[in-house]
N, C-alpha and C. Protein backbone atom coordinates (compact mmCIF):
# COMPACT_ATOMS: atom_id res chain seq x y z
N UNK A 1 0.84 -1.17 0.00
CA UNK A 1 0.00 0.00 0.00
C UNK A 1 0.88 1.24 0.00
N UNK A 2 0.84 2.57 -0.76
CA UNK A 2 1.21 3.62 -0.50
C UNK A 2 0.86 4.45 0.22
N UNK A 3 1.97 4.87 0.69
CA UNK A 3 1.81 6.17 1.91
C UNK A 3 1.30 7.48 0.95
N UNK A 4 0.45 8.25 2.02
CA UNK A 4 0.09 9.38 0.87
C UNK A 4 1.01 10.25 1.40
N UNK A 5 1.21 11.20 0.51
CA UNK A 5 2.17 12.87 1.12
C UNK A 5 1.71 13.07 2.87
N UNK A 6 0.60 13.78 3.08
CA UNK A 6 -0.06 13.85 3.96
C UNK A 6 0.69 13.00 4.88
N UNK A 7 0.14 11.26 4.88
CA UNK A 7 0.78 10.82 6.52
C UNK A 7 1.92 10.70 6.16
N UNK A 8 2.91 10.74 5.15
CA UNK A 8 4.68 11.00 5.20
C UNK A 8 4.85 12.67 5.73
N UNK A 9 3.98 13.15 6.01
CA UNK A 9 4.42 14.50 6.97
C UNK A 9 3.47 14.34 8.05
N UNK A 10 3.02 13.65 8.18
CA UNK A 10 2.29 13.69 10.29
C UNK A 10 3.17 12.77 10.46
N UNK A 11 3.99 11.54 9.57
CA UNK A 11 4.98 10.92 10.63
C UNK A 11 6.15 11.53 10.83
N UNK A 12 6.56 11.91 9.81
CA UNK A 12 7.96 12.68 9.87
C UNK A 12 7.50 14.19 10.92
N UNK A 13 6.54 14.63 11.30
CA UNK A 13 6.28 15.84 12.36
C UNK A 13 6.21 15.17 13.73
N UNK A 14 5.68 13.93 13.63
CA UNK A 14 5.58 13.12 15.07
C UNK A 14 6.76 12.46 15.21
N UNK A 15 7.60 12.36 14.18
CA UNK A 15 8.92 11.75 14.45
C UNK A 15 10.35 13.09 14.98
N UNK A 16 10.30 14.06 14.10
CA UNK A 16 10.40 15.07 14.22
C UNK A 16 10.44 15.71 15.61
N UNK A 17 8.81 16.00 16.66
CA UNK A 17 9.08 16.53 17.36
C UNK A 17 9.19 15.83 18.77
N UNK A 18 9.10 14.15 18.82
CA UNK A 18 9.66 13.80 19.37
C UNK A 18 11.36 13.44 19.98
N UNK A 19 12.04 13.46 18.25
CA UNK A 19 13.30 13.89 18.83
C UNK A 19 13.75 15.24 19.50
N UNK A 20 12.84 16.34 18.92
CA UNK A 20 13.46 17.93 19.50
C UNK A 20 13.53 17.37 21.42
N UNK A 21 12.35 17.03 21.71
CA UNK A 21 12.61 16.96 23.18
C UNK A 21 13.63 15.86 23.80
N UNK A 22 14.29 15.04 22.94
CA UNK A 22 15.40 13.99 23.33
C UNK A 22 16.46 15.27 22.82
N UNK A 23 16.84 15.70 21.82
CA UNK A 23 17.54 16.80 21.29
C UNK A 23 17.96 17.42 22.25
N UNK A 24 16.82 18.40 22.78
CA UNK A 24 17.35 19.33 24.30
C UNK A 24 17.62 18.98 25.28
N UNK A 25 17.06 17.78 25.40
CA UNK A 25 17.30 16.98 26.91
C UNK A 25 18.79 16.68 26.75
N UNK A 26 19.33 15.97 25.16
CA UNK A 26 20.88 15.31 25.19
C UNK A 26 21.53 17.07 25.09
N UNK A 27 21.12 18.31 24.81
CA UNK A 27 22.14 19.22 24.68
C UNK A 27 22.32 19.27 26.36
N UNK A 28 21.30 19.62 26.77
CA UNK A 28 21.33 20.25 28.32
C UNK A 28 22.40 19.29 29.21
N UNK A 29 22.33 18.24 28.88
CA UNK A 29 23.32 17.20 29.66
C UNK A 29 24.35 16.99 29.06
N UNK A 30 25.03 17.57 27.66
CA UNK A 30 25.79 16.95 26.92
C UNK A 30 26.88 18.21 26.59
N UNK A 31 26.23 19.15 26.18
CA UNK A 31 26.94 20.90 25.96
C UNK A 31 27.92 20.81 27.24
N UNK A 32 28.00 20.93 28.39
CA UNK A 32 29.01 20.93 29.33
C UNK A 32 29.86 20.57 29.65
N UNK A 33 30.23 19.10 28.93
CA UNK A 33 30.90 18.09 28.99
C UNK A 33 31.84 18.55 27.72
N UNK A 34 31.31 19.33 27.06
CA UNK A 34 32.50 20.08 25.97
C UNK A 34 32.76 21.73 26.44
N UNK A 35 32.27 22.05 27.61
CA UNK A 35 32.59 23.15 27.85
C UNK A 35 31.78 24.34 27.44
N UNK A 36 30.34 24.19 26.59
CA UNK A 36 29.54 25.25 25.81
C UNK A 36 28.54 24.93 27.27
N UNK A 37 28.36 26.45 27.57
CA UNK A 37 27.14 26.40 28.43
C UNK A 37 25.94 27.46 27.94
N UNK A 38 25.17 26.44 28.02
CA UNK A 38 23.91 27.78 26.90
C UNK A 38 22.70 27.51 27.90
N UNK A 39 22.03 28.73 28.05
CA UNK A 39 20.73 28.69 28.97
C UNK A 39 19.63 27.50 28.41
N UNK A 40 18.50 27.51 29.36
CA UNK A 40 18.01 26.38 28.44
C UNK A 40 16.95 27.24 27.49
N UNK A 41 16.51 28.76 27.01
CA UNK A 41 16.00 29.53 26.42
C UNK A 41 16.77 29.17 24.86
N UNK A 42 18.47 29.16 24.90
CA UNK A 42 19.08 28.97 23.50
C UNK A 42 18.64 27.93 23.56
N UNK A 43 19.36 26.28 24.68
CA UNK A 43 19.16 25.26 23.55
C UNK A 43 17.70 24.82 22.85
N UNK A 44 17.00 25.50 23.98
CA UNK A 44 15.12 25.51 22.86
C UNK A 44 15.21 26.07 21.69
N UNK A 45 15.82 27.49 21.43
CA UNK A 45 16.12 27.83 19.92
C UNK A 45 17.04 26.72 19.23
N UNK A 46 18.10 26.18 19.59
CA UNK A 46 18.71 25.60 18.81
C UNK A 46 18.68 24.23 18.60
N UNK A 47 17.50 23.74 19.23
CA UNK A 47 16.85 22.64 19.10
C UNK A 47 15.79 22.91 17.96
N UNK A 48 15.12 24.24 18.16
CA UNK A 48 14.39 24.25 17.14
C UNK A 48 14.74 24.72 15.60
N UNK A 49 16.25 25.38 15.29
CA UNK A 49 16.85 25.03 14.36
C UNK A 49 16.59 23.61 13.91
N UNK A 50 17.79 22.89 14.93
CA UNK A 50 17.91 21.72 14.24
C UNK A 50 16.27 20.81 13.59
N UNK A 51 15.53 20.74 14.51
CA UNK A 51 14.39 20.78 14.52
C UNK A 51 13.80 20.48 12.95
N UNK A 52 13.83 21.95 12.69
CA UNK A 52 13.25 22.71 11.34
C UNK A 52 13.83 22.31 10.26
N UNK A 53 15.42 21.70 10.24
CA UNK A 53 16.10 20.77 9.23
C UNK A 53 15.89 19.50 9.35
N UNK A 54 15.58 18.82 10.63
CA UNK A 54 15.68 17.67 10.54
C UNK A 54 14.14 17.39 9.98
N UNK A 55 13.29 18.12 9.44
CA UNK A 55 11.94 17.70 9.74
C UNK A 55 11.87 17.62 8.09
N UNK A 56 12.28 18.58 7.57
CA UNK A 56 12.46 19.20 5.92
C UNK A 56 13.51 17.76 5.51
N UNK A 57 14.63 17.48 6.60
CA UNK A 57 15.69 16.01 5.62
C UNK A 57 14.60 14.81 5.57
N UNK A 58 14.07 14.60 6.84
CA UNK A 58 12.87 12.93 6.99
C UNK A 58 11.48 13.35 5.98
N UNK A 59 11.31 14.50 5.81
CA UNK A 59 9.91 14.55 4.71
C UNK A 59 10.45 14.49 3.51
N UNK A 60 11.34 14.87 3.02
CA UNK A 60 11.86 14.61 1.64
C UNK A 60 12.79 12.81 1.48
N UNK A 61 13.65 12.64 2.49
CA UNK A 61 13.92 11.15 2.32
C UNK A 61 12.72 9.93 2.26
N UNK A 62 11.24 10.37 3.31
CA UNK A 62 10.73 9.80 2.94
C UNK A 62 9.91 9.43 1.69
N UNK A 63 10.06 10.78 1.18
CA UNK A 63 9.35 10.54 -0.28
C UNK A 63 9.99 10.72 -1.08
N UNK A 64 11.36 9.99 -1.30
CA UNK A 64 12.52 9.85 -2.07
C UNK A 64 12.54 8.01 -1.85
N UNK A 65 12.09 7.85 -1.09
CA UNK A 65 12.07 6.12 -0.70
C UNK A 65 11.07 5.63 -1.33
N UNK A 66 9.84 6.23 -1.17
CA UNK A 66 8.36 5.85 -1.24
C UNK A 66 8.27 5.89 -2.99
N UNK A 67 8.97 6.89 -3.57
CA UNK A 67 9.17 6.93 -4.97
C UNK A 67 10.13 5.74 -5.70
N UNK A 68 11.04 5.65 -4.81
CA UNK A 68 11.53 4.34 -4.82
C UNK A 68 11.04 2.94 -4.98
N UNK A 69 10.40 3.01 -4.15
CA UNK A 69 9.63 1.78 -3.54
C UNK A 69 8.49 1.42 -4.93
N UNK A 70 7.77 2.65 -5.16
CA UNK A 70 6.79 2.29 -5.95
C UNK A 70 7.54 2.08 -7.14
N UNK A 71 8.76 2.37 -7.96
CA UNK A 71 9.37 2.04 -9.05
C UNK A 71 9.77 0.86 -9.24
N UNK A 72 10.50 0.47 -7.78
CA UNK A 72 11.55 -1.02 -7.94
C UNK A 72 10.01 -2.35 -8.69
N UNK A 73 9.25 -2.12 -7.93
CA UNK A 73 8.70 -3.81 -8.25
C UNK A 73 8.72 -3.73 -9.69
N UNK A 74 8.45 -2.85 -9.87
CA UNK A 74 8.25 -3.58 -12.27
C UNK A 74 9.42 -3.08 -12.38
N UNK A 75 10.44 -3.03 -12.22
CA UNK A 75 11.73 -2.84 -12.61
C UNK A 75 12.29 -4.32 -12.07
N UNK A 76 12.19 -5.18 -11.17
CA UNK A 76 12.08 -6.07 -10.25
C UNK A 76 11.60 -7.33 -10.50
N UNK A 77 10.46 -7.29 -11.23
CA UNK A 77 9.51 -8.20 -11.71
C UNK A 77 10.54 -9.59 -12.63
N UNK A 78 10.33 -10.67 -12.04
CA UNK A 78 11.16 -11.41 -13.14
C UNK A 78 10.09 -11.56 -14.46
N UNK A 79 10.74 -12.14 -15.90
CA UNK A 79 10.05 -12.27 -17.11
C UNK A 79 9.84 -13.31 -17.04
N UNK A 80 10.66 -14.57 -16.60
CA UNK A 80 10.11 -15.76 -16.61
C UNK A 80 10.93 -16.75 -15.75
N UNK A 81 10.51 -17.97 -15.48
CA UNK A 81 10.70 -18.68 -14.19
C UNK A 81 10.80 -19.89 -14.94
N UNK A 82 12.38 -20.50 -14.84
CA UNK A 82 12.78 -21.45 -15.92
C UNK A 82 12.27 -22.45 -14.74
N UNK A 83 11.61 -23.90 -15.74
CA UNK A 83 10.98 -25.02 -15.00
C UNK A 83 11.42 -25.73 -14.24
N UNK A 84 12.83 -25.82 -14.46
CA UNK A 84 13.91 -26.66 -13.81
C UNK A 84 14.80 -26.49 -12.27
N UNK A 85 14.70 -25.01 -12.71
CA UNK A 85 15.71 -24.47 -11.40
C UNK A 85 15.38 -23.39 -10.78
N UNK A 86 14.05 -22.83 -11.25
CA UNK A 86 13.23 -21.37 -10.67
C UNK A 86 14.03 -19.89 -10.60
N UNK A 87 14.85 -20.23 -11.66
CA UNK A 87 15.53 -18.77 -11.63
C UNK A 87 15.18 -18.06 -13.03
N UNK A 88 15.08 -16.84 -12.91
CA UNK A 88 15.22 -15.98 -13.74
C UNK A 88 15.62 -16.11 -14.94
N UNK A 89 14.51 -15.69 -16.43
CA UNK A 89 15.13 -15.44 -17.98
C UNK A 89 15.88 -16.34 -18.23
N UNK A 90 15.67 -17.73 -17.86
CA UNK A 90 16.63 -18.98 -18.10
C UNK A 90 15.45 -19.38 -19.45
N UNK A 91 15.98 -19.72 -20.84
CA UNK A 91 15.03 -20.56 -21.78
C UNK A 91 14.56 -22.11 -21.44
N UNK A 92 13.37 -22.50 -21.23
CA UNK A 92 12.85 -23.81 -21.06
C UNK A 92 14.07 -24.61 -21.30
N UNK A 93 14.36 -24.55 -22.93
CA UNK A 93 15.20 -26.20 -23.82
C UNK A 93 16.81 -25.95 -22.78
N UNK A 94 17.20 -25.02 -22.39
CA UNK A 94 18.64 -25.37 -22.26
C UNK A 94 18.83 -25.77 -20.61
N UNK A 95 19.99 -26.45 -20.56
CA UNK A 95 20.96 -27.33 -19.68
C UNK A 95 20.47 -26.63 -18.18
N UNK A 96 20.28 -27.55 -17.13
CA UNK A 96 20.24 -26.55 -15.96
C UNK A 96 21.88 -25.94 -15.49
N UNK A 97 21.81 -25.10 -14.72
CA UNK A 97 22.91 -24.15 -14.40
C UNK A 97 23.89 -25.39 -13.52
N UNK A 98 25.18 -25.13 -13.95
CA UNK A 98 25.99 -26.09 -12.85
C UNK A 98 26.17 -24.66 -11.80
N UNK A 99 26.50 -25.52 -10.72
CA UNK A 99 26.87 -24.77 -9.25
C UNK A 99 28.43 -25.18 -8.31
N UNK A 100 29.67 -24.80 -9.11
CA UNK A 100 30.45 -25.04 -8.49
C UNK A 100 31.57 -24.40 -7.47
């Protein structure tokens, strides 16, 4: 089944703004340990930077996949299913495949 546009952006927004609050939570505990100390007013802005990119990279990868996805099967599709050995564009009359 295909995803429509629509729920590839309520997941990527629910995916999205569940990381912002893991995001600030890992800056607030994590910024200090390199020596950057930022109130927690910035890392909310700079959570919501990142935020605002990460939301724009997962809505476009997902529908860079999903375009994907719907191309591969008939690109994918085998033509025919030799009787002997079930593989692929093999002609009925000839020899089965050795395997050594």
């Amino acid at each position: 089944m295909k995803q429509s546009r629509w729920m590839s952006l309520v997941e990527a927004v629910t995916n999205v703004l569940v990381g912002y609050g893991v995001a600030v939570a890992t800056q607030w505990a994590v910024f200090p340990l390199f020596g950057l100390h930022a109130t927690l007013q910035q890392n909310l802005v700079i959570g919501l930077i990142f935020t605002a990119v990460s939301l724009v990279r997962s809505y476009l990868l997902r529908r860079a996949f999903e375009a994907w996805r719907v191309k591969a099967p008939a690109a994918a599709a085998p033509t025919a299913l030799c009787h002997r050995c079930s593989t692929t564009d093999v002609p009925q009359n000839s020899p089965a495949p050795s395997f050594r």
